[in-house]
C-alpha atoms as a PDB file:
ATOM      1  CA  UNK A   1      -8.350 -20.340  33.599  1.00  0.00           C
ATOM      2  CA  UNK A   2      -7.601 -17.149  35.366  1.00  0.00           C
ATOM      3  CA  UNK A   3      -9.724 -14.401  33.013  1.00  0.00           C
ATOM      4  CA  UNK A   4      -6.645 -12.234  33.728  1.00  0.00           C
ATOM      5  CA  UNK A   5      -3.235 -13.122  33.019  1.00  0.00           C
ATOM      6  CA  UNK A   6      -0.381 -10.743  34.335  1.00  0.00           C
ATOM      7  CA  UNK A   7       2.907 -10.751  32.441  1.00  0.00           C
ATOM      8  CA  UNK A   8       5.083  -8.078  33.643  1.00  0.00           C
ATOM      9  CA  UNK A   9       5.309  -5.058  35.154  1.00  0.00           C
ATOM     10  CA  UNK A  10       6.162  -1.097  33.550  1.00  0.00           C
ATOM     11  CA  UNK A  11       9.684  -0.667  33.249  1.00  0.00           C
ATOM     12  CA  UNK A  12       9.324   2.948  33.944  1.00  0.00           C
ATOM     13  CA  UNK A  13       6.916   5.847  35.510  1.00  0.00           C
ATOM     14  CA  UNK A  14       5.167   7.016  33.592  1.00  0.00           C
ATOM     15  CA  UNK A  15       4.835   4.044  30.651  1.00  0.00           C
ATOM     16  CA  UNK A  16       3.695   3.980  27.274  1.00  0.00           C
ATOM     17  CA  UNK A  17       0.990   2.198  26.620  1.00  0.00           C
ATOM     18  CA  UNK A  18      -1.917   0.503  24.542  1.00  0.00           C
ATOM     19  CA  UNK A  19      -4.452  -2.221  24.071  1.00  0.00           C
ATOM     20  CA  UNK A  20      -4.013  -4.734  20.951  1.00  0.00           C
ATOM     21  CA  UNK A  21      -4.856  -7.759  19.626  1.00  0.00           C
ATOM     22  CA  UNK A  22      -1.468  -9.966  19.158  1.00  0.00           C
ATOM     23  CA  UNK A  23      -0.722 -11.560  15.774  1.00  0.00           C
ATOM     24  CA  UNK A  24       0.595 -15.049  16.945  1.00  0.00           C
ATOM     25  CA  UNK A  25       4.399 -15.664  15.995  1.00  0.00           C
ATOM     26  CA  UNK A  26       3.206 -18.442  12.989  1.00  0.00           C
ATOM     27  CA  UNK A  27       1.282 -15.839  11.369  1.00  0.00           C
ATOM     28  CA  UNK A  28       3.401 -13.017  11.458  1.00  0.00           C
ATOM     29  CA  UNK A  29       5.569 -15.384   9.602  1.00  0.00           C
ATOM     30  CA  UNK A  30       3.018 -15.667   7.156  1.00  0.00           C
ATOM     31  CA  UNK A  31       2.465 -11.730   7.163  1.00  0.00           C
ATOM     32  CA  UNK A  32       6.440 -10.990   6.789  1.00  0.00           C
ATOM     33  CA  UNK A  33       6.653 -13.320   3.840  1.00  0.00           C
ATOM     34  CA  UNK A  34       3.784 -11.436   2.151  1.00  0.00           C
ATOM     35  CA  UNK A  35       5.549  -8.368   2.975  1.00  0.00           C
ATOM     36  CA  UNK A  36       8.608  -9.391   1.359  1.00  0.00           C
ATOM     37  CA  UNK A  37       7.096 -10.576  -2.135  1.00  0.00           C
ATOM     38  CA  UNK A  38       5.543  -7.242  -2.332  1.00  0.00           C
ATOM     39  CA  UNK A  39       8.626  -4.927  -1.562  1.00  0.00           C
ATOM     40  CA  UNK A  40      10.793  -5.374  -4.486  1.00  0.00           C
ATOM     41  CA  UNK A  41      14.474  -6.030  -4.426  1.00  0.00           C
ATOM     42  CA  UNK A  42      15.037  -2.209  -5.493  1.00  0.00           C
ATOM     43  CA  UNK A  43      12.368  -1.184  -3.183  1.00  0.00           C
ATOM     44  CA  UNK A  44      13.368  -2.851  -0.146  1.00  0.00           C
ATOM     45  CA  UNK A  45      15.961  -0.984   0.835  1.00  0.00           C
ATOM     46  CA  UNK A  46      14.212   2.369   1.208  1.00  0.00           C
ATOM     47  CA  UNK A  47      11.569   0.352   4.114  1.00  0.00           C
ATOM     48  CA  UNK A  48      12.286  -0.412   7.677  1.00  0.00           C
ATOM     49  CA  UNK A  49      10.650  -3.485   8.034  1.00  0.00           C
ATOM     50  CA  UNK A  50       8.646  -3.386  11.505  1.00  0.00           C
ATOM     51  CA  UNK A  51      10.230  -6.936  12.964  1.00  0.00           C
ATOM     52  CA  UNK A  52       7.335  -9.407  13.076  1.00  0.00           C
ATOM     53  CA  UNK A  53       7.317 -10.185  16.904  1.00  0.00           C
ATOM     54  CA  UNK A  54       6.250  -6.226  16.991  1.00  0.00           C
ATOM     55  CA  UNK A  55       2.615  -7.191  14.984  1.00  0.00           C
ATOM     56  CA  UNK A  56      -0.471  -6.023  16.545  1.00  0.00           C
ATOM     57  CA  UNK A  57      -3.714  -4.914  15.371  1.00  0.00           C
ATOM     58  CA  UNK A  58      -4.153  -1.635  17.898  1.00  0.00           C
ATOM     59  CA  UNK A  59      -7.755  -1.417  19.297  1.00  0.00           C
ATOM     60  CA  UNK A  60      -6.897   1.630  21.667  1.00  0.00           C
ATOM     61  CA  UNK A  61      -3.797   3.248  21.520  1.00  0.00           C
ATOM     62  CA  UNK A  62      -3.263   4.905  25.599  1.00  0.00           C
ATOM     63  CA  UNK A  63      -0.439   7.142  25.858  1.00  0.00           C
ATOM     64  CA  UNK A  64       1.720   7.932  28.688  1.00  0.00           C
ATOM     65  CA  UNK A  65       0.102   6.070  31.551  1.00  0.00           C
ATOM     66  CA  UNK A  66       1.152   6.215  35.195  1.00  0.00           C
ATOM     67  CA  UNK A  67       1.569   2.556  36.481  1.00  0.00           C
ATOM     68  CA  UNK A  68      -1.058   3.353  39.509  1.00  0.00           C
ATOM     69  CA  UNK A  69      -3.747   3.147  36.437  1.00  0.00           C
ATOM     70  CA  UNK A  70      -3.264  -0.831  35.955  1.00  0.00           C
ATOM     71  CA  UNK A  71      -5.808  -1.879  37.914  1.00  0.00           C
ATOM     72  CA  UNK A  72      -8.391   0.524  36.009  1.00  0.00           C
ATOM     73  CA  UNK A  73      -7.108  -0.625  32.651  1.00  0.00           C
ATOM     74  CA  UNK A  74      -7.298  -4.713  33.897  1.00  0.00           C
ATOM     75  CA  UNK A  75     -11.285  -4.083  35.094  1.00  0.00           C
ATOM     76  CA  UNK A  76     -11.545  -2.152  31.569  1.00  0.00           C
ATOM     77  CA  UNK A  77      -9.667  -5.435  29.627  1.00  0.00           C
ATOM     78  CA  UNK A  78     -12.029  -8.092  31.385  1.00  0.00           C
ATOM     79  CA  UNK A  79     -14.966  -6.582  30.330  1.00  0.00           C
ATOM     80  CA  UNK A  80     -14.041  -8.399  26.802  1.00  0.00           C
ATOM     81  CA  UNK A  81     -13.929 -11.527  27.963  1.00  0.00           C
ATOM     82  CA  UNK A  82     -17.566 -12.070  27.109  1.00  0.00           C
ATOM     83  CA  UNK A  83     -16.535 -11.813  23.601  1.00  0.00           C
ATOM     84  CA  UNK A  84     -15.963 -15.393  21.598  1.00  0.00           C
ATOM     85  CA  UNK A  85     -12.729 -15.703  19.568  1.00  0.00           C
ATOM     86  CA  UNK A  86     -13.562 -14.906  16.172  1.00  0.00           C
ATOM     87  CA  UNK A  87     -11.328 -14.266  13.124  1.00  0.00           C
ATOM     88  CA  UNK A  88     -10.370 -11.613  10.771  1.00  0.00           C
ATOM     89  CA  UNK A  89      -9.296 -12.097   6.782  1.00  0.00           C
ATOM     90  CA  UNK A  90      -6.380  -9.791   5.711  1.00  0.00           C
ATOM     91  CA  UNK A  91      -7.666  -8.573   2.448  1.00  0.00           C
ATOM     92  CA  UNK A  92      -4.817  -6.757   1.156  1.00  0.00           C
ATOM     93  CA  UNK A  93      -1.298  -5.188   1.699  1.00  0.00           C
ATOM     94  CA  UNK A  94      -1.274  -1.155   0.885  1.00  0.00           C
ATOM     95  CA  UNK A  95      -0.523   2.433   2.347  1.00  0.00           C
ATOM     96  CA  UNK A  96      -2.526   3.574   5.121  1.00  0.00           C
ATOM     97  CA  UNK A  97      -2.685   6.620   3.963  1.00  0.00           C
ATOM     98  CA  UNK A  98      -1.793   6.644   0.057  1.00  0.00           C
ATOM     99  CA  UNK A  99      -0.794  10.740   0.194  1.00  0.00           C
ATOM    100  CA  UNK A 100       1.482  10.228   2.782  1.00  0.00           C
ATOM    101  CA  UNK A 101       2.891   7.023   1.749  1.00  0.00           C
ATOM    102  CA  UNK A 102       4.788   6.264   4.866  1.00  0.00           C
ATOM    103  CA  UNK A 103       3.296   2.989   6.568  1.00  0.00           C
ATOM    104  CA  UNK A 104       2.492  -0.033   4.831  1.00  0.00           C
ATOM    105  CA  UNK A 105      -0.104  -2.328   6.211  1.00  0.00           C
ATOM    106  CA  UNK A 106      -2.704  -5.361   6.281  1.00  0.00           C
ATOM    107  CA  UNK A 107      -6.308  -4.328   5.853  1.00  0.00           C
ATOM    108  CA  UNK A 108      -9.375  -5.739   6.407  1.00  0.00           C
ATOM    109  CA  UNK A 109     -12.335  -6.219   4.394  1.00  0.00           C
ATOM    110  CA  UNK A 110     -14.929  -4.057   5.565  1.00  0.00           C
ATOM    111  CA  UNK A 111     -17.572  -6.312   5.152  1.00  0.00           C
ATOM    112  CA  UNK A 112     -16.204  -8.586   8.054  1.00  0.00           C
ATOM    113  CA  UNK A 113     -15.403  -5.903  10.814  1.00  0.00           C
ATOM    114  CA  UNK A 114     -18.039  -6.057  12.579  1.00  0.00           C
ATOM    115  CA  UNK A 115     -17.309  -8.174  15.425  1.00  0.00           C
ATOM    116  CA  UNK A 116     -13.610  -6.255  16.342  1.00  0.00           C
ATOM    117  CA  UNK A 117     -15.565  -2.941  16.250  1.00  0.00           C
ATOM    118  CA  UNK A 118     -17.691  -4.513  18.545  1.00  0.00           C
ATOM    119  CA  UNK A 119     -15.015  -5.517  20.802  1.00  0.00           C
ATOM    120  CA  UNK A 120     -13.225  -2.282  20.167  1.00  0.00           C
ATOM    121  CA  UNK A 121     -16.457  -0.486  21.582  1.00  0.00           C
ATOM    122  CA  UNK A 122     -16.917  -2.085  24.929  1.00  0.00           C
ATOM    123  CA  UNK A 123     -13.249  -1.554  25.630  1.00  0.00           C
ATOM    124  CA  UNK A 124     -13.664   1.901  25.105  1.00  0.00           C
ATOM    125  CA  UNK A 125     -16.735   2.620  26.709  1.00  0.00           C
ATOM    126  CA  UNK A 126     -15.594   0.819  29.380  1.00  0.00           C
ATOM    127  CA  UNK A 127     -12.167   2.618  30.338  1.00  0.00           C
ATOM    128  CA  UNK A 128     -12.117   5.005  33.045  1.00  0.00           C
ATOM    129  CA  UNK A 129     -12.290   8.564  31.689  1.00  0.00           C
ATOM    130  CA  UNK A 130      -8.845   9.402  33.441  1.00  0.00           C
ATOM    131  CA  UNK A 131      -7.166   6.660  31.711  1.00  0.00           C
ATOM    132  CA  UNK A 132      -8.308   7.312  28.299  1.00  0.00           C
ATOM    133  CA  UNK A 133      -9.982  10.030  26.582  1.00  0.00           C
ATOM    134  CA  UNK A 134     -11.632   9.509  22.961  1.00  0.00           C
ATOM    135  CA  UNK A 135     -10.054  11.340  20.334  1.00  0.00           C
ATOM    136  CA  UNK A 136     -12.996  10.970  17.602  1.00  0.00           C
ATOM    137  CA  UNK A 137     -10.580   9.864  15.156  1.00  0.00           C
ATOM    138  CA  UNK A 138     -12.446   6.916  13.292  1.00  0.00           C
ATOM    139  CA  UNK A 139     -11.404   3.536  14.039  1.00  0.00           C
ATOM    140  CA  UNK A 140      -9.293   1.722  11.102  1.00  0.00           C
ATOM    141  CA  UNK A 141      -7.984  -1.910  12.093  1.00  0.00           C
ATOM    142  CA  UNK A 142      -4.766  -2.239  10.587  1.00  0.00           C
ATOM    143  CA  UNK A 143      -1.626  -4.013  10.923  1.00  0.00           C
ATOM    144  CA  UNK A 144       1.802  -2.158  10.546  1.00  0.00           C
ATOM    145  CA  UNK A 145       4.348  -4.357   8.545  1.00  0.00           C
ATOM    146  CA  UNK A 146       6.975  -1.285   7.202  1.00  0.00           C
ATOM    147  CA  UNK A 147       7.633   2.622   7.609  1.00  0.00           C
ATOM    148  CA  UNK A 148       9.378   4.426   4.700  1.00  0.00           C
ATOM    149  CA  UNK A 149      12.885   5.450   6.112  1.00  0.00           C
ATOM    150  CA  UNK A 150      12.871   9.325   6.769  1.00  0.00           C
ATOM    151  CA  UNK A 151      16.220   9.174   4.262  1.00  0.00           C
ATOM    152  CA  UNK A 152      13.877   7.860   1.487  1.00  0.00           C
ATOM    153  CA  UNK A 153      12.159  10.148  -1.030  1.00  0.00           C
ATOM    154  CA  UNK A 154       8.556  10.822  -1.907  1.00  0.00           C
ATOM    155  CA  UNK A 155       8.919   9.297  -4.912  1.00  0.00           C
ATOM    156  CA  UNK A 156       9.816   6.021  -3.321  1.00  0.00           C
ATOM    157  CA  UNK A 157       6.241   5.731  -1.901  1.00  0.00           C
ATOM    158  CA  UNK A 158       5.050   6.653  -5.421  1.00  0.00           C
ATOM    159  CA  UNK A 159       6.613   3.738  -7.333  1.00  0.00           C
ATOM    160  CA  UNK A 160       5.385   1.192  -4.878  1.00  0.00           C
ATOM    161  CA  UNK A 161       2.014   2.685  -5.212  1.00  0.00           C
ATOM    162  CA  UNK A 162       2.118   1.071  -8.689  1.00  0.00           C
ATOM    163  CA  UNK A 163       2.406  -2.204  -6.706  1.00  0.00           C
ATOM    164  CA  UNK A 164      -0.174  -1.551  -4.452  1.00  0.00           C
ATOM    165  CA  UNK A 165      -2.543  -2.948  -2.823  1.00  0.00           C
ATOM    166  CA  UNK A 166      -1.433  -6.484  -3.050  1.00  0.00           C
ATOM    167  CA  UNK A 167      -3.799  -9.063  -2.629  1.00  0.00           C
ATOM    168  CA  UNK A 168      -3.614 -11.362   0.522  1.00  0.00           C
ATOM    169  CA  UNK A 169      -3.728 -15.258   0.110  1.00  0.00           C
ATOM    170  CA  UNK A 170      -3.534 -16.022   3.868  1.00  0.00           C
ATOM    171  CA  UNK A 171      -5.305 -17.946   6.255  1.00  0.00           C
ATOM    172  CA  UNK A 172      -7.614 -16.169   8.936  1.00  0.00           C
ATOM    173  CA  UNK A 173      -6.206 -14.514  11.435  1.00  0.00           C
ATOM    174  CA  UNK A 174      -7.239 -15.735  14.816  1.00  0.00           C
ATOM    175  CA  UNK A 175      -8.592 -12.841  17.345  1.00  0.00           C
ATOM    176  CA  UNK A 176      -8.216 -15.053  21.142  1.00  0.00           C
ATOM    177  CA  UNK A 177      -7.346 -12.241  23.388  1.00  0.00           C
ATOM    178  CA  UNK A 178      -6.618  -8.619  24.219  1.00  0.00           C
ATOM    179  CA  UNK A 179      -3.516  -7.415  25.579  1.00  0.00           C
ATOM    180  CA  UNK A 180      -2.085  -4.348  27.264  1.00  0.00           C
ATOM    181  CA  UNK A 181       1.040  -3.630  25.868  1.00  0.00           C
ATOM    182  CA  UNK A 182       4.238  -0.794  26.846  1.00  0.00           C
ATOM    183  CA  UNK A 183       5.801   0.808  24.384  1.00  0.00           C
ATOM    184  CA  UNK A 184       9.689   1.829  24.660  1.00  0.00           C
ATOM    185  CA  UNK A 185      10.992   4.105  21.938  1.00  0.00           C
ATOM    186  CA  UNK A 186      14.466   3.243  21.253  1.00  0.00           C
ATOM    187  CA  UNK A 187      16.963   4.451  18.479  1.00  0.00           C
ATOM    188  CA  UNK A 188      16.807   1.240  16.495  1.00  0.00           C
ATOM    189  CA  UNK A 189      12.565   1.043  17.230  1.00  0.00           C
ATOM    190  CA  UNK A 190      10.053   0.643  19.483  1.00  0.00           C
ATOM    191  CA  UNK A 191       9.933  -2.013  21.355  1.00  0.00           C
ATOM    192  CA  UNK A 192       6.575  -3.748  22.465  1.00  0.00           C
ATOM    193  CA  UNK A 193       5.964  -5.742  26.175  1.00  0.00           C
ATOM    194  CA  UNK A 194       2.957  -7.516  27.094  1.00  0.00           C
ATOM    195  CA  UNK A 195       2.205  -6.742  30.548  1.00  0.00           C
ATOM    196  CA  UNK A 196      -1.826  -8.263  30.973  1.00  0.00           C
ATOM    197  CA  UNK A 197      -3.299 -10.550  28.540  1.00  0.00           C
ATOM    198  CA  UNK A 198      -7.220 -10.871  28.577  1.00  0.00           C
ATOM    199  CA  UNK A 199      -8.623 -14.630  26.497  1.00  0.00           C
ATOM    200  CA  UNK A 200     -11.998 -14.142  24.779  1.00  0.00           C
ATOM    201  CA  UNK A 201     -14.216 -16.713  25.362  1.00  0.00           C
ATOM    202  CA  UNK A 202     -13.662 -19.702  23.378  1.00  0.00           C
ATOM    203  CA  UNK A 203     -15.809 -20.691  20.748  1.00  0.00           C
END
């Protein structure tokens, strides 16, 4: 198998861009439906639901990248693919940030991190200094399922926080590969397009 699968190419100069793991289209299915029993008919409303085909668990998050800087971001992705496939338990559904109460998210148990920081760290340390600088902000795996509409009030976040954090009865999620993704911002959304996909090793 090639150790370096290329999608597509930027739709624009400069792109968007950043480095994920992909949540397969089976379990965001899974995720959305957990979503959904949390967000209360009254509550739902008031959410813009972030459309399951847009899940990712963001390992480094780029910026605006010129598309001359692939080929430094592909020799950064491959050094991963030492890594074995492992698998993450989603522990619970809350805020990421319960005083802001805008995005609502999977998180991980702590206790089983370990191996995505890991993997997290060589990408890092291995990406070119002029394609990615470190902005010392701590690293919190999470997956964005919902962003309070700008329309909806404070108070909105507060009442869900009397729901929150939901407990997760899923099945593991599967980490196989890391993938370089460009971001469009669009009225409606952003928009997310694979353009290299790295495999881990398989178990």
């Amino acid at each position: 198998m090639d150790p370096l699968e290329k999608i597509s190419t930027p739709s624009s100069d400069p792109f968007r861009g950043f480095i994920a793991v992909e949540v397969e289209a089976e379990y965001g299915l899974l995720l959305e439906s957990a979503l959904r029993s949390t967000l209360s008919d009254c509550l739902r409303p008031q959410w813009r639901e972030i459309p399951r085909h847009n899940y990712h668990l963001t390992l480094v998050f780029l910026g605006n990248l010129p598309p001359g800087l692939l080929h430094n971001l592909a020799t950064a992705m491959l050094s991963c693919r030492d890594h074995h496939e492992f698998s993450l338990q989603p522990q619970r559904i809350d805020f990421l940030n319960r005083r802001r109460g805008d995005l609502i998210v999977a998180l991980f148990g702590r206790e089983q991190l370990n191996r995505l920081e890991d993997l997290q760290r060589q990408l890092v340390a291995s990406l070119d200094p002029a394609t990615y600088q470190p902005t010392g902000k701590p690293f919190r795996p999470h997956i964005t399922l919902a962003r309070r509409k700008r329309s909806a009030r404070q108070k909105i976040a507060d009442e869900l926080s009397r729901q929150l954090p939901a407990g997760l009865r899923l099945p593991p999620l599967p980490v196989r590969s890391v993938a370089l993704f460009e971001s469009q911002l669009t009225p409606d959304g952003s928009i997310y397009h694979p353009l290299l996909r790295v495999p881990l090793t398989h178990a």
